[in-house]
Protein backbone atom coordinates (compact mmCIF):
# COMPACT_ATOMS: atom_id res chain seq x y z
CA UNK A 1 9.33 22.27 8.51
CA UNK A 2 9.54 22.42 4.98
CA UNK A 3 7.35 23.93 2.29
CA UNK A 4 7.67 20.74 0.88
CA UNK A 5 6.09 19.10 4.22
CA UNK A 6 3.81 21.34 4.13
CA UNK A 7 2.17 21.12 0.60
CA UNK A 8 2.67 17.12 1.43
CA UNK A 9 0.81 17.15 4.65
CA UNK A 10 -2.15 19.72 3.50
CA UNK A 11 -2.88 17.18 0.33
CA UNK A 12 -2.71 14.30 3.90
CA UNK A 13 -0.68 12.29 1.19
CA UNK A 14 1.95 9.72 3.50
CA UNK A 15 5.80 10.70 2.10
CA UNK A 16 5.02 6.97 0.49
CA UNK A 17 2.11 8.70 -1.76
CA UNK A 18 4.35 11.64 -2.47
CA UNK A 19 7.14 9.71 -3.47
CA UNK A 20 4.95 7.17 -6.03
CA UNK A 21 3.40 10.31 -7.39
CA UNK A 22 6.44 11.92 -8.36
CA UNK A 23 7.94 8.68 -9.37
CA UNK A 24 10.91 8.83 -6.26
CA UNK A 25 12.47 6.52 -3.95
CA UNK A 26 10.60 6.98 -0.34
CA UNK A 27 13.87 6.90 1.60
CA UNK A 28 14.55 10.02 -0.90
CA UNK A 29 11.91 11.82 0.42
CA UNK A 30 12.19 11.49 3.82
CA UNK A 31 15.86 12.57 3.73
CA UNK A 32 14.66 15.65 1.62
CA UNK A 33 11.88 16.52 3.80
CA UNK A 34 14.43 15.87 7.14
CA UNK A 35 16.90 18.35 5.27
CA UNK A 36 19.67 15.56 4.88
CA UNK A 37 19.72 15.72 1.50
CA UNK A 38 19.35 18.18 -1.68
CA UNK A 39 16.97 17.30 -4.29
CA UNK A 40 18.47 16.92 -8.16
CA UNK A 41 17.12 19.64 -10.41
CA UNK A 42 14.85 16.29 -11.80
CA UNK A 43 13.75 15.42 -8.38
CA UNK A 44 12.97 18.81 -7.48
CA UNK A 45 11.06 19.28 -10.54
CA UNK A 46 8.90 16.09 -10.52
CA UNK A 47 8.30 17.05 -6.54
CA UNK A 48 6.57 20.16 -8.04
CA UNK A 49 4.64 18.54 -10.65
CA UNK A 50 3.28 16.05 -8.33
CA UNK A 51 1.99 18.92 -5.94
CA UNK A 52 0.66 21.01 -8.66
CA UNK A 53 3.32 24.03 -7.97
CA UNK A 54 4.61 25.74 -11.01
CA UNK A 55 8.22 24.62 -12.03
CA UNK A 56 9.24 28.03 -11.87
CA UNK A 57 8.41 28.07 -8.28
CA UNK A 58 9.84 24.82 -7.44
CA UNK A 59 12.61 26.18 -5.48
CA UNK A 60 10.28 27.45 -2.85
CA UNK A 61 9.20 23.59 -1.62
CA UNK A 62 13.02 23.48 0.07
CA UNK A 63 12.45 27.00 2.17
CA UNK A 64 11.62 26.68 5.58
CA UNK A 65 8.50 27.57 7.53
CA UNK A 66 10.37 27.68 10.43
CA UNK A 67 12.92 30.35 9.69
CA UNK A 68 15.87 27.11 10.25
CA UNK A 69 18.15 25.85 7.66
CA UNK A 70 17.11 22.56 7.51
CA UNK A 71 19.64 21.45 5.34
CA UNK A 72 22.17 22.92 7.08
CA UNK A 73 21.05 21.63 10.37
CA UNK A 74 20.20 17.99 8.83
CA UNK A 75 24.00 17.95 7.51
CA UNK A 76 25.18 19.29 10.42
CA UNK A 77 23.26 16.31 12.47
CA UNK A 78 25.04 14.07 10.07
CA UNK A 79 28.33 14.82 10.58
CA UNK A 80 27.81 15.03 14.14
CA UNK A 81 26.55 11.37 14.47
CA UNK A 82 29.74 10.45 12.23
CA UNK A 83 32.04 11.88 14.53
CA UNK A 84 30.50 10.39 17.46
CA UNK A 85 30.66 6.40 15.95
CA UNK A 86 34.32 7.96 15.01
CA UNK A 87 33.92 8.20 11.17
CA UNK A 88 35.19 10.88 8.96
CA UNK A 89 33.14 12.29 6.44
């Protein structure tokens, strides 16, 4: 789990209320949180500002609490399920 899920689930805000309150597209946030996709420097930063962390700490809302590369893994899932439907990347 993300830091990012984390700070998101102790405020019990839905990834719908996190995603209005930092002015981002849901599907966004669900592919951030599910380590699919990297947040822009802008996303990243209004992610902070709408959980109160310090800009300068931003960064620390993509580490893991559960010592897995999420993003890594969540890309690796991708391109797994594209080579099994027989896509390239």
């Amino acid at each position: 789990m993300l830091q990012l899920t984390a700070e998101r689930l102790r405020r019990r805000w839905s990834k719908a209320e996190l995603a209005r309150r930092a002015r981002l597209d849901q599907a966004n946030v669900s592919r951030i949180e599910a380590g699919r996709m990297r947040p822009y420097a802008v996303e990243l930063a209004r992610l902070a500002r709408a959980l109160g962390v310090k800009p300068t700490e931003a960064e620390r809302l993509l580490d893991d609490l559960d010592g897995n590369d999420a993003l890594a893994n969540g890309v690796a899932n991708v391109v797994a399920e594209r080579h099994q439907r027989g896509r390239n990347i």
